[in-house]
PDB file of N, CA and C in Angstrom:
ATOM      1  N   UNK A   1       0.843  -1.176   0.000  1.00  0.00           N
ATOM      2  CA  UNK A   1       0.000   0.000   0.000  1.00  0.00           C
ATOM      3  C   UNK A   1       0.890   1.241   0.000  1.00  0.00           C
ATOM      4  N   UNK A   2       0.902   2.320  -0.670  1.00  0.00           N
ATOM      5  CA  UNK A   2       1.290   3.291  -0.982  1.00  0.00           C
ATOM      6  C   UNK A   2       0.702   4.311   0.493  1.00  0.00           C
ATOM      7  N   UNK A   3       2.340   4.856   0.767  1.00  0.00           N
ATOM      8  CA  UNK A   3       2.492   5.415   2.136  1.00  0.00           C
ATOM      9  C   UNK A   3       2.004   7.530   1.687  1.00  0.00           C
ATOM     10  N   UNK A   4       1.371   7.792   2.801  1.00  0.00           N
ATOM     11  CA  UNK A   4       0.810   9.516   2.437  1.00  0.00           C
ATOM     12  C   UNK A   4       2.494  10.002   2.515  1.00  0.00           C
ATOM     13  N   UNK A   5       2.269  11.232   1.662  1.00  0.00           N
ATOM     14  CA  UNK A   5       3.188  11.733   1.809  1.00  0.00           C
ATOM     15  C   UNK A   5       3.928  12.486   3.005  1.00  0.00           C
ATOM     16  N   UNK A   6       4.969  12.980   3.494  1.00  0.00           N
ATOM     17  CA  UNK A   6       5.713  13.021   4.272  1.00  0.00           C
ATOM     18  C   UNK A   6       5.652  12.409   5.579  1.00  0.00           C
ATOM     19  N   UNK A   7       5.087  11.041   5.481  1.00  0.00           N
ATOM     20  CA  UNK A   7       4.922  10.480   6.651  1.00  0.00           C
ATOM     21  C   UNK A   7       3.501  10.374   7.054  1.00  0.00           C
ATOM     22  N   UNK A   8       2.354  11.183   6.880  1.00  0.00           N
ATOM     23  CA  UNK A   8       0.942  10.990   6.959  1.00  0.00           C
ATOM     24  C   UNK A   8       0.673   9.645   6.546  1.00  0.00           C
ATOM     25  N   UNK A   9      -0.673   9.225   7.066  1.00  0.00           N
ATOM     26  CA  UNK A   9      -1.036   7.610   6.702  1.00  0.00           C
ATOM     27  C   UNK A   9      -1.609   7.758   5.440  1.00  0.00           C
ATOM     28  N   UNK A  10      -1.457   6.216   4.769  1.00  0.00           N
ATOM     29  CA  UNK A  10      -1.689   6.019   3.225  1.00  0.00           C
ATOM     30  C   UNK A  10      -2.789   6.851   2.900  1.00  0.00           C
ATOM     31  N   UNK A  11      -2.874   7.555   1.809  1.00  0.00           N
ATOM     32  CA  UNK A  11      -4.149   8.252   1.302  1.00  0.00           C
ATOM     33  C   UNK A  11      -4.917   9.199   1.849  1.00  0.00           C
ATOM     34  N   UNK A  12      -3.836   9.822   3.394  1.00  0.00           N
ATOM     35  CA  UNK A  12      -4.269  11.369   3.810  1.00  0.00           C
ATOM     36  C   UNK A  12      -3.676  12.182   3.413  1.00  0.00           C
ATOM     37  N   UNK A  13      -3.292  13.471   4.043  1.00  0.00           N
ATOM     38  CA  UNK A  13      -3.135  14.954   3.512  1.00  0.00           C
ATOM     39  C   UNK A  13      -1.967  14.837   4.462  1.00  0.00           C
ATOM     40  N   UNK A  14      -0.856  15.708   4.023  1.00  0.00           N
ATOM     41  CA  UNK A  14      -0.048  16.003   5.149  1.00  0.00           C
ATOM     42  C   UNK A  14      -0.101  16.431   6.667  1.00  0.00           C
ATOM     43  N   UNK A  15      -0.154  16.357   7.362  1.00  0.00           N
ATOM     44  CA  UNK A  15      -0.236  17.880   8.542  1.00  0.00           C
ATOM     45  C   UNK A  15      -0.067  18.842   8.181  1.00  0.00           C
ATOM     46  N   UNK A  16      -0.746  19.498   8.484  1.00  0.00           N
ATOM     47  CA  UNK A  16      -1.086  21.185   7.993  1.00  0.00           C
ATOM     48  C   UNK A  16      -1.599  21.231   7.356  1.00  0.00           C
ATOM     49  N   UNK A  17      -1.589  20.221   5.734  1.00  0.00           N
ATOM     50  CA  UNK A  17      -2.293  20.738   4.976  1.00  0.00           C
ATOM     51  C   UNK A  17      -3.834  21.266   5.005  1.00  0.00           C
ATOM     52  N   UNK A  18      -4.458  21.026   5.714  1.00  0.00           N
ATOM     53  CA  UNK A  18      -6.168  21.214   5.913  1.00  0.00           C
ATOM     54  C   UNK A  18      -5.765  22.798   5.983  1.00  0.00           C
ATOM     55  N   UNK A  19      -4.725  23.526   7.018  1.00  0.00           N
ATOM     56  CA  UNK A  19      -5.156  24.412   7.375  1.00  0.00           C
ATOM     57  C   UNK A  19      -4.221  25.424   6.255  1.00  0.00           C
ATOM     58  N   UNK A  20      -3.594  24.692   5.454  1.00  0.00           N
ATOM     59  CA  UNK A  20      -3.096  25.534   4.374  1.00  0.00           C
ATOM     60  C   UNK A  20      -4.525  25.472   3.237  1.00  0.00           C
ATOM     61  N   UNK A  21      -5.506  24.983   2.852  1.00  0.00           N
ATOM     62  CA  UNK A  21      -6.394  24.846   1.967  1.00  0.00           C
ATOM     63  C   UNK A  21      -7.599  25.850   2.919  1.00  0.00           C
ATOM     64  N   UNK A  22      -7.535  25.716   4.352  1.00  0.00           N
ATOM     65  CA  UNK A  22      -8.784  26.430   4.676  1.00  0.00           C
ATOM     66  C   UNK A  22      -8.093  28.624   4.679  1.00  0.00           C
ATOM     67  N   UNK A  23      -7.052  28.407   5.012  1.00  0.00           N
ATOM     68  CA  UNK A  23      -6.217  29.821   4.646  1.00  0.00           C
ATOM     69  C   UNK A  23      -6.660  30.352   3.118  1.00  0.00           C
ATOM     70  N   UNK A  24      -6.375  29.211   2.514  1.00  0.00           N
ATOM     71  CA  UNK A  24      -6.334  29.730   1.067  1.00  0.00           C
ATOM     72  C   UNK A  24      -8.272  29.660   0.949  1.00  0.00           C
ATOM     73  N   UNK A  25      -8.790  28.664   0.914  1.00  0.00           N
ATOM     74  CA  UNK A  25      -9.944  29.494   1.138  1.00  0.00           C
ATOM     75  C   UNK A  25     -10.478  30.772   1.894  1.00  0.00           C
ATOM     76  N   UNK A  26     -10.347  31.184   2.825  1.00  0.00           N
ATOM     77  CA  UNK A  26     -10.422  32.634   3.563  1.00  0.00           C
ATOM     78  C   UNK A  26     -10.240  33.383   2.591  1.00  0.00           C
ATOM     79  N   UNK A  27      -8.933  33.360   2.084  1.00  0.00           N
ATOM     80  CA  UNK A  27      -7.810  34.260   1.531  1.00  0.00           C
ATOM     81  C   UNK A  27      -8.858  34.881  -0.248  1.00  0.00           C
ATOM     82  N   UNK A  28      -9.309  33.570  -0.381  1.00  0.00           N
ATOM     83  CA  UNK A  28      -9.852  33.953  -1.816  1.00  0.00           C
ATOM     84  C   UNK A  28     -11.866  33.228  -1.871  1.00  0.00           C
ATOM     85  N   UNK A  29     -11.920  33.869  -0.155  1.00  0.00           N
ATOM     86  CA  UNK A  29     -13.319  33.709  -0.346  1.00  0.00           C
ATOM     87  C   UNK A  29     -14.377  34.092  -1.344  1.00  0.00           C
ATOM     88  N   UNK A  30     -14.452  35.828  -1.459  1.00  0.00           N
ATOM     89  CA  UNK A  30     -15.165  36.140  -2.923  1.00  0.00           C
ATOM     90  C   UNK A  30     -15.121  35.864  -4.006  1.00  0.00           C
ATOM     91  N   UNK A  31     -13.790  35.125  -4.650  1.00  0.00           N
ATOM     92  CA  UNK A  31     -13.875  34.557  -5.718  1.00  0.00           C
ATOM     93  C   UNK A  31     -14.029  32.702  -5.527  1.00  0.00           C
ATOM     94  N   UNK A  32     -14.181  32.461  -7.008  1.00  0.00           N
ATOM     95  CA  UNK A  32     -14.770  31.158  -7.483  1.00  0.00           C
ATOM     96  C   UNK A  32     -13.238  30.293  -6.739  1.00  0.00           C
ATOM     97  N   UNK A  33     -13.747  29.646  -5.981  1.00  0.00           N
ATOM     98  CA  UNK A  33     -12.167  28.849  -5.429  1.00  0.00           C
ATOM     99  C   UNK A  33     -12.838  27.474  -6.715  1.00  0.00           C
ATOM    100  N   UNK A  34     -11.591  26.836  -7.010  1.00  0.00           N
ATOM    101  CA  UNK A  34     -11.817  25.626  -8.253  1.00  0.00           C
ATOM    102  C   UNK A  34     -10.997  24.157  -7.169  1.00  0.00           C
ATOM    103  N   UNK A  35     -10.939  23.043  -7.934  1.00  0.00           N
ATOM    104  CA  UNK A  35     -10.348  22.590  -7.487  1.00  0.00           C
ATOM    105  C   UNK A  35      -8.848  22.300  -7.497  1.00  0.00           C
ATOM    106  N   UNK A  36      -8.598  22.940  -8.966  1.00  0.00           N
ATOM    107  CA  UNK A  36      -7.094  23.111  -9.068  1.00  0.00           C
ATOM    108  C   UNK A  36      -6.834  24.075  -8.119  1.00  0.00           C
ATOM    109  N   UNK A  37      -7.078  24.977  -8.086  1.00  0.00           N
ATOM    110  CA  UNK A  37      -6.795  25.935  -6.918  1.00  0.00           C
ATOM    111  C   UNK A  37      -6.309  25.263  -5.761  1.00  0.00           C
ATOM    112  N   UNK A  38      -7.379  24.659  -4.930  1.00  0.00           N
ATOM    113  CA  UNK A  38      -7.095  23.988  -3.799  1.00  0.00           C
ATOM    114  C   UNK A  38      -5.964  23.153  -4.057  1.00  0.00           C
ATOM    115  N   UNK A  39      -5.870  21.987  -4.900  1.00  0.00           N
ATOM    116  CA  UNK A  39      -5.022  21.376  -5.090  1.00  0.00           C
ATOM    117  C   UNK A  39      -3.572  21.888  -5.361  1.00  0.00           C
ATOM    118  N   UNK A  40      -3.387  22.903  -6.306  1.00  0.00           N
ATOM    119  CA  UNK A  40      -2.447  23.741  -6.085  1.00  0.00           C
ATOM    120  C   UNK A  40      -2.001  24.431  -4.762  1.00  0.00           C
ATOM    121  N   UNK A  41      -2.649  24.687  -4.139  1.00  0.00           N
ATOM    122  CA  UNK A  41      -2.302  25.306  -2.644  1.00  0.00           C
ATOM    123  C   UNK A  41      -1.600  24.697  -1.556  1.00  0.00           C
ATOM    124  N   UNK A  42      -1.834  23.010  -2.085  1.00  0.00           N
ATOM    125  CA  UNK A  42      -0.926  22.001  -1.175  1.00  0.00           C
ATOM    126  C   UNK A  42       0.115  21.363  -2.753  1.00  0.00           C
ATOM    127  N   UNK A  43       0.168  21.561  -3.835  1.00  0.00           N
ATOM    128  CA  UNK A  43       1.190  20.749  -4.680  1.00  0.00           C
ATOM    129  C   UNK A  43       0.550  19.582  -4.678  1.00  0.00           C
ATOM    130  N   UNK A  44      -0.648  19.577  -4.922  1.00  0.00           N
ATOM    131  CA  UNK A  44      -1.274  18.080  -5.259  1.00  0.00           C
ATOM    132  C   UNK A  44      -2.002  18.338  -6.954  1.00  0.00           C
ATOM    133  N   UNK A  45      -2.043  16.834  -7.409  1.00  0.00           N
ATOM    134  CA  UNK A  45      -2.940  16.789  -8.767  1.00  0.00           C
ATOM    135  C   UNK A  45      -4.194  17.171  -8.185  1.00  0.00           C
ATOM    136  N   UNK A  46      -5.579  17.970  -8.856  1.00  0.00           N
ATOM    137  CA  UNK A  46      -6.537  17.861  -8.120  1.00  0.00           C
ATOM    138  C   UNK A  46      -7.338  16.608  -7.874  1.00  0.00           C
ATOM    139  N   UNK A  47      -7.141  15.271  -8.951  1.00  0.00           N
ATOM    140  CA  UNK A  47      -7.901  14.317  -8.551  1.00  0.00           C
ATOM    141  C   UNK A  47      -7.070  13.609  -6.720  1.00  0.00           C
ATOM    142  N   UNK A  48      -6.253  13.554  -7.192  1.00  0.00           N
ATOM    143  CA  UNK A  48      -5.387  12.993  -5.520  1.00  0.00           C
ATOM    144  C   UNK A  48      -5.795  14.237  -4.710  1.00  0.00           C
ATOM    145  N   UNK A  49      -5.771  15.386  -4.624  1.00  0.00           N
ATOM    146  CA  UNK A  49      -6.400  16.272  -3.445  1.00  0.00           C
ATOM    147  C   UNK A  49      -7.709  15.752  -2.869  1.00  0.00           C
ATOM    148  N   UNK A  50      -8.398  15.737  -4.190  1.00  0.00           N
ATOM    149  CA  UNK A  50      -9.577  15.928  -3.897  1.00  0.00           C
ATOM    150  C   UNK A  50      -9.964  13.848  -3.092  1.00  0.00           C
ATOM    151  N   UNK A  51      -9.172  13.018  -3.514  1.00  0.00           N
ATOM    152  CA  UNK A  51      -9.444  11.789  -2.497  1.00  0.00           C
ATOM    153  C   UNK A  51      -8.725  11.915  -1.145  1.00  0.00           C
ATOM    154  N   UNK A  52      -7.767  12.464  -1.473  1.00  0.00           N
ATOM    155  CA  UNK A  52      -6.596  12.442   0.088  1.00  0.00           C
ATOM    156  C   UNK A  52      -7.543  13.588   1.059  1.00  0.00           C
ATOM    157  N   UNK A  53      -8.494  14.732   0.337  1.00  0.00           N
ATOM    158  CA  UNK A  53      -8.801  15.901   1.584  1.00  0.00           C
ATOM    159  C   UNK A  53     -10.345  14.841   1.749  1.00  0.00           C
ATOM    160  N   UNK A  54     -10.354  14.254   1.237  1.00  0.00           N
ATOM    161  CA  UNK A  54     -12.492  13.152   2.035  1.00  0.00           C
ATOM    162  C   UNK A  54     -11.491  12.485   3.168  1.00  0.00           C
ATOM    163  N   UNK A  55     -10.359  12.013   2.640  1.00  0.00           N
ATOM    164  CA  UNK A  55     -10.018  10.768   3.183  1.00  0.00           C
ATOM    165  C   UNK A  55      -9.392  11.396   4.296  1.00  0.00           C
ATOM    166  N   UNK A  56      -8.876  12.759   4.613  1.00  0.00           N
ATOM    167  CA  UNK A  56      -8.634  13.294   5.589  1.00  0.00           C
ATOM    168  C   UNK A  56      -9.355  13.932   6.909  1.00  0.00           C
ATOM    169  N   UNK A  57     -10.395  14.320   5.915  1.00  0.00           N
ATOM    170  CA  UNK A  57     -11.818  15.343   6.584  1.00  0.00           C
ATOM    171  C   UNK A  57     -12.498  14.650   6.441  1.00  0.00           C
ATOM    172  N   UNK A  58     -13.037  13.873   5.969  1.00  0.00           N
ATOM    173  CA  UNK A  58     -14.509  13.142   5.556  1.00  0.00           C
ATOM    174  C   UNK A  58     -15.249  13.842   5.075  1.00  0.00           C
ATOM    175  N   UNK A  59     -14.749  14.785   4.512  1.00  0.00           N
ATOM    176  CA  UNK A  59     -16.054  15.877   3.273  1.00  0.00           C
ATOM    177  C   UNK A  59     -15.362  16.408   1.894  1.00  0.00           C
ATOM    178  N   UNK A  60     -15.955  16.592   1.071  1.00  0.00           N
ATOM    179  CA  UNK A  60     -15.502  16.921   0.025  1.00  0.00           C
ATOM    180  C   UNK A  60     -14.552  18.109   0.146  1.00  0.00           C
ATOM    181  N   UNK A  61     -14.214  18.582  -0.956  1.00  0.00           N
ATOM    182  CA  UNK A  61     -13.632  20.111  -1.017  1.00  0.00           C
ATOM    183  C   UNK A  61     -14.364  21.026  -1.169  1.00  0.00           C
ATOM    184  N   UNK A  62     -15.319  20.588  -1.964  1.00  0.00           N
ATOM    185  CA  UNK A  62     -17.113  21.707  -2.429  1.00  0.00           C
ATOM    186  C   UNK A  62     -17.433  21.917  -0.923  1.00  0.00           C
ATOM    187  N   UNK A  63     -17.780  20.761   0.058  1.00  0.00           N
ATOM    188  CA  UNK A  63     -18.182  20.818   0.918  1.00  0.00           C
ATOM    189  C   UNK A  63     -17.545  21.574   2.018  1.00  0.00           C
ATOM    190  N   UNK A  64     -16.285  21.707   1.758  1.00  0.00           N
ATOM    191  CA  UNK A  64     -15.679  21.986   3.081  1.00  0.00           C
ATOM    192  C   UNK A  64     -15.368  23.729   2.603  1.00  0.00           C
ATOM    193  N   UNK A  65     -15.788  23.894   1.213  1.00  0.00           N
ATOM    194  CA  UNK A  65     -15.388  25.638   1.088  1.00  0.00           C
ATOM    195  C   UNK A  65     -16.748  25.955   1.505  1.00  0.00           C
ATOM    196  N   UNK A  66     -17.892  25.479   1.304  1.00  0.00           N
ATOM    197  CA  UNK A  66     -19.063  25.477   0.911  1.00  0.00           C
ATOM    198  C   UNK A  66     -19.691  26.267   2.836  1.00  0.00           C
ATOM    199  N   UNK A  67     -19.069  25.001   3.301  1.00  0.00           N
ATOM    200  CA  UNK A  67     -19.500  25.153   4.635  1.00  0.00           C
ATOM    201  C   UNK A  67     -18.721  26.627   5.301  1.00  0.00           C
ATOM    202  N   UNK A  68     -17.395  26.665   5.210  1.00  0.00           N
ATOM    203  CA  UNK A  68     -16.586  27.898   5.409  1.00  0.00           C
ATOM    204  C   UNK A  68     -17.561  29.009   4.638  1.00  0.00           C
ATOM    205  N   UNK A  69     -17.844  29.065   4.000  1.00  0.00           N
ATOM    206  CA  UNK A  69     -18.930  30.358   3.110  1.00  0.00           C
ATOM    207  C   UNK A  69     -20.442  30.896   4.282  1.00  0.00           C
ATOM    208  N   UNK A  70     -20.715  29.173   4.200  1.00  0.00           N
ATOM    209  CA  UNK A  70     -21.828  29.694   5.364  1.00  0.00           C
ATOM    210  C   UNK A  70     -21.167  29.987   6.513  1.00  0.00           C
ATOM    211  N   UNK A  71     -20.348  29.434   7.525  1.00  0.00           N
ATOM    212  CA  UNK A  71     -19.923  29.890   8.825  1.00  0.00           C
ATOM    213  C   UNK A  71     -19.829  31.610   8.464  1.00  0.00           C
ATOM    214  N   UNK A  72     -18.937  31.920   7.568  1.00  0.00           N
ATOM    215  CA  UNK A  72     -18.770  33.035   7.415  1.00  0.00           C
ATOM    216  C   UNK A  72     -19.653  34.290   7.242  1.00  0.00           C
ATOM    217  N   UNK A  73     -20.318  34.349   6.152  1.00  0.00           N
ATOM    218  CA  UNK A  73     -21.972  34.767   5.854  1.00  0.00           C
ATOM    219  C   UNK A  73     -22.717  34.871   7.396  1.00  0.00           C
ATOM    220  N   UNK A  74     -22.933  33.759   8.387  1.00  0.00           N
ATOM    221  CA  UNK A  74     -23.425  33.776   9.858  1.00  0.00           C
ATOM    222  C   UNK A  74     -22.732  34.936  10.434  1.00  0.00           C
ATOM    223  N   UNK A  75     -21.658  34.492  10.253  1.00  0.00           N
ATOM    224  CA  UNK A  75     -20.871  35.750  11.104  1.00  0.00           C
ATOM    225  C   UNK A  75     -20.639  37.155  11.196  1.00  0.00           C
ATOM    226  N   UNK A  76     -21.151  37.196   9.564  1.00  0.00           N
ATOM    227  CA  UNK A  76     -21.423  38.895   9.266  1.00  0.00           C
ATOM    228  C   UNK A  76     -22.672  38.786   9.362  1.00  0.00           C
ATOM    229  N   UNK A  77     -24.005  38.280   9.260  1.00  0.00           N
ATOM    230  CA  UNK A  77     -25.062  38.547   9.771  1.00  0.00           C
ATOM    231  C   UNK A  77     -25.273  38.924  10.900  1.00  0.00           C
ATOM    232  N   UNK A  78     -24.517  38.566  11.586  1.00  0.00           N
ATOM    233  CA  UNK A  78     -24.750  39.016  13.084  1.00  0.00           C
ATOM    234  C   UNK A  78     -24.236  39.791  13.905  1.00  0.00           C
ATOM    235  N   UNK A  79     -23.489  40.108  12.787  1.00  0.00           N
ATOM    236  CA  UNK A  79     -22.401  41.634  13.447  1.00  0.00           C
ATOM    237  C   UNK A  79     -22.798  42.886  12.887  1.00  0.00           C
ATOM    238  N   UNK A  80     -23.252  42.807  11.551  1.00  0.00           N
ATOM    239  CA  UNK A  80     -23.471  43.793  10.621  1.00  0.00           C
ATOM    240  C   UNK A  80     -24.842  44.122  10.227  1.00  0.00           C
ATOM    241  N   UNK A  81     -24.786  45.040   9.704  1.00  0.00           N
ATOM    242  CA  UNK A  81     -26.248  46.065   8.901  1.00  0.00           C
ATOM    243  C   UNK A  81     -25.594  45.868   7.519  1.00  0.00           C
ATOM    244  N   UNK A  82     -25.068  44.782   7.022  1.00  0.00           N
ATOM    245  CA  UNK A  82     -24.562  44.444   5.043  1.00  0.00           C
ATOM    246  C   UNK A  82     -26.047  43.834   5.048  1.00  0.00           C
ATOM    247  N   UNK A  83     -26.423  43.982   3.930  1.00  0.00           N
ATOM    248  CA  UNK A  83     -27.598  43.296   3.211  1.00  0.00           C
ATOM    249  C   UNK A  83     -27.451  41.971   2.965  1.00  0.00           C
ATOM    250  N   UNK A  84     -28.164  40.804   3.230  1.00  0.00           N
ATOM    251  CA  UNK A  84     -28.170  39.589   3.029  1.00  0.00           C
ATOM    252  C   UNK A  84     -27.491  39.174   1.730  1.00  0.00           C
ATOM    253  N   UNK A  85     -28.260  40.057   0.353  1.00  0.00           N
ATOM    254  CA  UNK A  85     -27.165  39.856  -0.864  1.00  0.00           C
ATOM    255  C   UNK A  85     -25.760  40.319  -0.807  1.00  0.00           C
ATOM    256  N   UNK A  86     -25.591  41.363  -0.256  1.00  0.00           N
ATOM    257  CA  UNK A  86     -24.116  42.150   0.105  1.00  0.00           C
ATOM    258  C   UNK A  86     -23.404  40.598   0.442  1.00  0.00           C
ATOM    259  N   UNK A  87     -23.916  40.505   1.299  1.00  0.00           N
ATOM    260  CA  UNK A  87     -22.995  39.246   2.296  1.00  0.00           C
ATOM    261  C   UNK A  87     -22.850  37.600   1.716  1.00  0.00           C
ATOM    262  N   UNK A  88     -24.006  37.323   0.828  1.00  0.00           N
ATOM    263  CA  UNK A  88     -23.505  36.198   0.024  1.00  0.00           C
ATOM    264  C   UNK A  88     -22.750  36.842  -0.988  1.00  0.00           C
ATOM    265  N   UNK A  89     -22.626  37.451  -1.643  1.00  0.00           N
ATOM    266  CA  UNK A  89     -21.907  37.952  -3.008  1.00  0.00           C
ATOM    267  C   UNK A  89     -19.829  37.875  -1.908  1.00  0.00           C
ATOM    268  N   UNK A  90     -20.469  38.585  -0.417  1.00  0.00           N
ATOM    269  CA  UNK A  90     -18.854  38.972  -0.296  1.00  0.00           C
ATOM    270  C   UNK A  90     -18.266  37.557  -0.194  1.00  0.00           C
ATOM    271  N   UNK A  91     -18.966  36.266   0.240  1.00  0.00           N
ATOM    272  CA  UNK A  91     -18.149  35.033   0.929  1.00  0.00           C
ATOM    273  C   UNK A  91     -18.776  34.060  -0.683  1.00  0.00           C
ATOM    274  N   UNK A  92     -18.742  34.451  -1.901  1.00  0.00           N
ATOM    275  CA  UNK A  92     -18.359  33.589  -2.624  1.00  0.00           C
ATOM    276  C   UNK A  92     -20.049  33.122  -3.225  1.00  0.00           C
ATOM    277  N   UNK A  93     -21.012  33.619  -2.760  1.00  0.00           N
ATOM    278  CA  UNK A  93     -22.685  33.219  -3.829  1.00  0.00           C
ATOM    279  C   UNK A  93     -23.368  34.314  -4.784  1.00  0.00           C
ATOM    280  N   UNK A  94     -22.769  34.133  -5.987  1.00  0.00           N
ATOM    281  CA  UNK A  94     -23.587  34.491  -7.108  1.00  0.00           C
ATOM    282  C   UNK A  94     -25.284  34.299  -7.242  1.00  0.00           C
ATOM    283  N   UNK A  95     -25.527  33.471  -6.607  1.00  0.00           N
ATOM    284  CA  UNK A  95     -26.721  33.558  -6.872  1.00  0.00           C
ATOM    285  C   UNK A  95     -27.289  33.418  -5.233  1.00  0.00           C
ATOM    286  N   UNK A  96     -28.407  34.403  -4.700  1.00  0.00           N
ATOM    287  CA  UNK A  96     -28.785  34.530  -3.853  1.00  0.00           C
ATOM    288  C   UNK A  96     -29.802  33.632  -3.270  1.00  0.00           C
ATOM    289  N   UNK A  97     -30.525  32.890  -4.445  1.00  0.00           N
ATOM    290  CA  UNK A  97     -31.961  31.795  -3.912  1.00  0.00           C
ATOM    291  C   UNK A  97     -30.668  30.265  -3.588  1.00  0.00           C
ATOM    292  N   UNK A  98     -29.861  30.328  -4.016  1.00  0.00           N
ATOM    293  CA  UNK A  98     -29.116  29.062  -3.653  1.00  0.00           C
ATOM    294  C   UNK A  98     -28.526  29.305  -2.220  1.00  0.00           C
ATOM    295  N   UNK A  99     -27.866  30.868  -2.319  1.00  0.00           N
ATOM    296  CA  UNK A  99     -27.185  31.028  -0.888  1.00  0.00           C
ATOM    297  C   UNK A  99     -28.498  30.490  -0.135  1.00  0.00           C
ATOM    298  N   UNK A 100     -29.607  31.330  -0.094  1.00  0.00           N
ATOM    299  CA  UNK A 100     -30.609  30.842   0.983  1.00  0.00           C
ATOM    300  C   UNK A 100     -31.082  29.825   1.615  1.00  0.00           C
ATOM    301  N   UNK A 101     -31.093  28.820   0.437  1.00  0.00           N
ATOM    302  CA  UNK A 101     -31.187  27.676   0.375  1.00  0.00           C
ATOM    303  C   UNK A 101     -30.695  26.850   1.060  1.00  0.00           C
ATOM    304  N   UNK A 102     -28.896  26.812   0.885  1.00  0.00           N
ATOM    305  CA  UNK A 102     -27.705  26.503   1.260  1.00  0.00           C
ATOM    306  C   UNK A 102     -28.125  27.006   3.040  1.00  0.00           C
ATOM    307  N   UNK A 103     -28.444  27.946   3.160  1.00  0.00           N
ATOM    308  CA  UNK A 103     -28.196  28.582   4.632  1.00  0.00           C
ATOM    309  C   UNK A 103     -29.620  28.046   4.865  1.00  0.00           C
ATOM    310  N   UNK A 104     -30.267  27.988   4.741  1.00  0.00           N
ATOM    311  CA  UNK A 104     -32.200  27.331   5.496  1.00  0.00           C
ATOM    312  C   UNK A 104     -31.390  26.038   5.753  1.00  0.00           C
ATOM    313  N   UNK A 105     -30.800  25.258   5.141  1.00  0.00           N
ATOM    314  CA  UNK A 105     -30.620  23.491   5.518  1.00  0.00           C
ATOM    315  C   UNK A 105     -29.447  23.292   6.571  1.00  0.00           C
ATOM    316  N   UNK A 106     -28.641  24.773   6.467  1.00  0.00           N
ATOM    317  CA  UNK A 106     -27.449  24.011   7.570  1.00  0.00           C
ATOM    318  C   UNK A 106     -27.794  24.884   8.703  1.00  0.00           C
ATOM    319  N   UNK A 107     -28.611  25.848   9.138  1.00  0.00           N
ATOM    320  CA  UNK A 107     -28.838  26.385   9.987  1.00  0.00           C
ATOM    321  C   UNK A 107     -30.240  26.581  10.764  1.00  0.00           C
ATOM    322  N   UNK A 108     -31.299  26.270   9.585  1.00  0.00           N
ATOM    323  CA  UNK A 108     -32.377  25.723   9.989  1.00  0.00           C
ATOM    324  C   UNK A 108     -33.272  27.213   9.908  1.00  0.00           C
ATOM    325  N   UNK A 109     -32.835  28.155   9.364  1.00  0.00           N
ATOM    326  CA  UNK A 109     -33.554  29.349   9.336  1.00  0.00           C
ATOM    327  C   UNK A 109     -32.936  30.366   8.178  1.00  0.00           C
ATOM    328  N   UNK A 110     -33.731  30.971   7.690  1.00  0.00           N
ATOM    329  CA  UNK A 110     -33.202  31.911   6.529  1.00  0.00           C
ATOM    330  C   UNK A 110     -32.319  33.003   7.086  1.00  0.00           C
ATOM    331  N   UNK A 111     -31.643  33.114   6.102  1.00  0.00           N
ATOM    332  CA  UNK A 111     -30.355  34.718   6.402  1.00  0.00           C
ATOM    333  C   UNK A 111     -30.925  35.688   7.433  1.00  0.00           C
ATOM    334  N   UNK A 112     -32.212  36.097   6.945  1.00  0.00           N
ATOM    335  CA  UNK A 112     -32.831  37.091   7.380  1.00  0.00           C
ATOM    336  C   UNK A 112     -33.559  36.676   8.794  1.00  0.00           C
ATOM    337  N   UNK A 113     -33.704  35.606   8.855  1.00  0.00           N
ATOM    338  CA  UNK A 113     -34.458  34.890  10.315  1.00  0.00           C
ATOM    339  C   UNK A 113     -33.964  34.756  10.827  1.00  0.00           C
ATOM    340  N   UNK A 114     -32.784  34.637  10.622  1.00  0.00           N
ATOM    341  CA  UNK A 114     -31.455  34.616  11.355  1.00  0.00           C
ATOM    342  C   UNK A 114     -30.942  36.050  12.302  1.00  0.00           C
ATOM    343  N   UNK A 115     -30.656  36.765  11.404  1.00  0.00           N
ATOM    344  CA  UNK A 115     -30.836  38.133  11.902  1.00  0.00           C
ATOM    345  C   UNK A 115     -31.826  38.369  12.557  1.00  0.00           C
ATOM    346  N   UNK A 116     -33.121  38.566  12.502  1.00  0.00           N
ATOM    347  CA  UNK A 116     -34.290  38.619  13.182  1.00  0.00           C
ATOM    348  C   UNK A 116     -34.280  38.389  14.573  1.00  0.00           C
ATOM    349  N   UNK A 117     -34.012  37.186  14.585  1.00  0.00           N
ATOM    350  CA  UNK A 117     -34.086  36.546  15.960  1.00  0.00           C
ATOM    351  C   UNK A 117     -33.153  36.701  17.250  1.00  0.00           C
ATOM    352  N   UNK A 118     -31.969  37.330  15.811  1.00  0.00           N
ATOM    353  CA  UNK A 118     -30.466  37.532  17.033  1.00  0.00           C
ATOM    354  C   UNK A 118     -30.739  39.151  17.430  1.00  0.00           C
ATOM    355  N   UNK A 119     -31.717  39.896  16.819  1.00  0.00           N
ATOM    356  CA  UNK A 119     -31.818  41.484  17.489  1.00  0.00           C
ATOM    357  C   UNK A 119     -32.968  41.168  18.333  1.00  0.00           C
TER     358      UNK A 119
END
């Protein structure tokens, strides 16, 4: 069986790497992060990133920028007077009925209900 690189177990991510891919997500939240991107950010092909970061995290890469977008988006909702579209457009959603969407299923309440409830 083929050993992870620098010593990590077969078919994970290095150490660190998670937190070099979640940096580089932060870093280039408003724009379209790809998966070469990510994969580039640790020197991986993107198909081997993209098995070594499940096999590390247990979630995809979609998933794991995906989720960083919403944490983030929460976090300016609740600090700020930005407009619900303001605030998906800043953490990376072009389209606003998906952000909502996206945010009703992992939080259990809309952008705006969200806000609502926290004033």
């Amino acid at each position: 069986m083929a050993r992870g690189r620098a010593g990590g177990r077969p078919g994970e991510l290095r150490p660190g790497d998670v937190d070099i891919v979640a940096e580089y997500t932060r870093t280039h939240l408003a724009d379209v992060i790809t998966l070469d991107g990510l994969a580039g950010a640790v020197s991986l092909s993107p198909y081997h990133f993209a098995r070594s970061f499940r096999a590390t995290t247990g979630m995809t890469p979609h998933a794991f920028v995906t989720e960083h977008r919403l944490m983030v988006a929460r976090d300016r909702l609740l600090r700020g007077d930005t407009s619900v579209t303001g605030i998906a457009v800043s953490v990376g959603f072009s389209n606003i009925s998906h952000f909502r969407r996206l945010f009703r299923r992992r939080y259990g309440l809309t952008p705006a209900g969200l806000r609502a409830v926290a004033r």
